[in-house]
Protein backbone atom coordinates (compact mmCIF):
# COMPACT_ATOMS: atom_id res chain seq x y z
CA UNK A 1 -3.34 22.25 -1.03
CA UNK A 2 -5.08 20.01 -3.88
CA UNK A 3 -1.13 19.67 -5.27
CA UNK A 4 0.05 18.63 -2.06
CA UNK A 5 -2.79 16.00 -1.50
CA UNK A 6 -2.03 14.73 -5.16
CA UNK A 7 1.23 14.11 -4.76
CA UNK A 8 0.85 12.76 -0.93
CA UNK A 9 -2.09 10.15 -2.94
CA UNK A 10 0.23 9.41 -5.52
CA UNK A 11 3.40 8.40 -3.29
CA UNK A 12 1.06 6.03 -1.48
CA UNK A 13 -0.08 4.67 -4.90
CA UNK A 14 3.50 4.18 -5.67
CA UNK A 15 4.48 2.71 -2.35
CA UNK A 16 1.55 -0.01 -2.91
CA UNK A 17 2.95 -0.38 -6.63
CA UNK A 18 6.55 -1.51 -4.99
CA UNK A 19 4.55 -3.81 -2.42
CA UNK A 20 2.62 -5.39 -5.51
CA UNK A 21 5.96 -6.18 -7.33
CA UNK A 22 7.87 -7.49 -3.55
CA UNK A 23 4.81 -9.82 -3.22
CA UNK A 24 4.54 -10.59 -6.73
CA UNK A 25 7.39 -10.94 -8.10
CA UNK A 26 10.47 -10.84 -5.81
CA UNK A 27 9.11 -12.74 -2.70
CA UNK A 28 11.40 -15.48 -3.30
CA UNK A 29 14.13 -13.36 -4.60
CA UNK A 30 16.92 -11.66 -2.26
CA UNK A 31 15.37 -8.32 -2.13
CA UNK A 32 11.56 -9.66 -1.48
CA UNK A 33 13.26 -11.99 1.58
CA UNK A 34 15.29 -9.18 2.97
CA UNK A 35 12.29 -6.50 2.95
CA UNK A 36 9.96 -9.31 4.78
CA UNK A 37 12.94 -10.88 7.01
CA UNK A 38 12.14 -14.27 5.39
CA UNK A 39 13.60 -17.47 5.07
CA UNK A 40 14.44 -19.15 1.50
CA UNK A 41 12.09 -21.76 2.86
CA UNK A 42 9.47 -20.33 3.96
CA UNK A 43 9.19 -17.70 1.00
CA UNK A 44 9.07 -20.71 -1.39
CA UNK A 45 6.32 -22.20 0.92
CA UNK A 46 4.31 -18.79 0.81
CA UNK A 47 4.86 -17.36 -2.35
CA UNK A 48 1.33 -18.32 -3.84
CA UNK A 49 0.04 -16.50 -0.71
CA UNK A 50 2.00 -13.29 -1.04
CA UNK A 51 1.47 -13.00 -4.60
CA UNK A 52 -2.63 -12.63 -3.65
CA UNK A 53 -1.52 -9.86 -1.00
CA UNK A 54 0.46 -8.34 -4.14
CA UNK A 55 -2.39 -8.59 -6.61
CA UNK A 56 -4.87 -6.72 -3.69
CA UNK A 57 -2.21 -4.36 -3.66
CA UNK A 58 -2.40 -3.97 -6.93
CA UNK A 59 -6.07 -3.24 -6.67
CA UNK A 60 -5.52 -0.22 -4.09
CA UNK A 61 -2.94 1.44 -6.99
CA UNK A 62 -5.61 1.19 -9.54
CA UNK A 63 -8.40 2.87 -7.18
CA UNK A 64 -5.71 5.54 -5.97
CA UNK A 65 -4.49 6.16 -9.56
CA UNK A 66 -8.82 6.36 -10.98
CA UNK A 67 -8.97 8.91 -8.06
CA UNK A 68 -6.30 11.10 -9.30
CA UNK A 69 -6.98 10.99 -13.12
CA UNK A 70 -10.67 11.21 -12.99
CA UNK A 71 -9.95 13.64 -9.85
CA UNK A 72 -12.49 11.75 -7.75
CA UNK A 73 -12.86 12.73 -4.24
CA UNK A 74 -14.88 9.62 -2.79
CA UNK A 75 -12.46 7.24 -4.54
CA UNK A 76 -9.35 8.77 -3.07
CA UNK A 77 -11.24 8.76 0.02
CA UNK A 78 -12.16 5.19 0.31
CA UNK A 79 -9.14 3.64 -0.94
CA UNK A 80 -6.91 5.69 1.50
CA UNK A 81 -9.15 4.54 3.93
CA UNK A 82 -8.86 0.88 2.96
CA UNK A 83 -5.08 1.30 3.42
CA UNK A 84 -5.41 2.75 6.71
CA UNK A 85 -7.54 -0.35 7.99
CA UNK A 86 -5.06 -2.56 6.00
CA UNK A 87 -1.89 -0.94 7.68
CA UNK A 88 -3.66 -0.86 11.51
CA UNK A 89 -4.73 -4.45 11.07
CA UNK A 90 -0.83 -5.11 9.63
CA UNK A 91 0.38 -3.01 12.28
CA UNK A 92 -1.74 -5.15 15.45
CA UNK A 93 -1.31 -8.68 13.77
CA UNK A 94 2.02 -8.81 12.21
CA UNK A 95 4.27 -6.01 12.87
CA UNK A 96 4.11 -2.56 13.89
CA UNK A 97 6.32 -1.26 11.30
CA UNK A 98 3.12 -1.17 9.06
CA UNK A 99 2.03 0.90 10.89
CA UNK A 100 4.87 3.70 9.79
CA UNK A 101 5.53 2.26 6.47
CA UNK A 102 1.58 1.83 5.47
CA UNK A 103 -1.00 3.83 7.59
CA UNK A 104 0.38 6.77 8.26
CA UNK A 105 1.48 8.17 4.82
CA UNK A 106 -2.38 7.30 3.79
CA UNK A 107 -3.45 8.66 6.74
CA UNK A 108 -1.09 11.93 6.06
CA UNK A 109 -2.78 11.67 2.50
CA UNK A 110 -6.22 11.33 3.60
CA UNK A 111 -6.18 14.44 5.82
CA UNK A 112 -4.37 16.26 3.19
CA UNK A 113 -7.55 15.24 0.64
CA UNK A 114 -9.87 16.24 3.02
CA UNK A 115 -8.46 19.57 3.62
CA UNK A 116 -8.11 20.31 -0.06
CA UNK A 117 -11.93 19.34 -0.94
């Protein structure tokens, strides 16, 4: 079970590494528009704000990623958690497909951790 909860960790890590480079890098770009259904305009307008959401991203791969190299069971714990109040909040404010695309594979994660303790 501690395999499965690694790996199910370690996909959200990666799925928070692809958000960093959308926001960071690509926002403006075809592929950053398209994933976020946004104007050329309004990305241009935005992209100092989305590249701040990126970086924070960024912040939840590093605490995933100490969690699985150190093997450290509180910081898996609280930054799964911290993506499951990211992705509800997402989900209520701005679109439910956060929801699917965020929470739940932490949440999947998170029970998977706390089964394999």
């Amino acid at each position: 079970m501690t395999v499965v909860a690694n790996v199910l960790v370690g996909l959200v890590a990666a799925l928070h590494a692809w958000f960093l480079v959308l926001e960071m890098f690509l926002w403006t770009k075809p592929a950053g528009r398209g994933a976020f259904g946004l104007t050329k305009e309004f990305a241009e307008e935005t992209k100092a704000l989305a590249a701040n959401q990126g970086l924070y991203n960024g912040f939840l791969v590093a605490g995933l990623v100490w969690g699985l190299i150190d093997d450290n069971l509180a910081f898996k714990v609280f930054f799964l958690g911290c993506v499951v109040v990211a992705g509800v909040y997402g989900a209520a404010t701005v679109s439910r497909k956060i929801l699917v695309v965020q929470a739940v594979p932490a949440m999947l994660a998170l029970g998977a951790v706390l089964l394999a303790r």
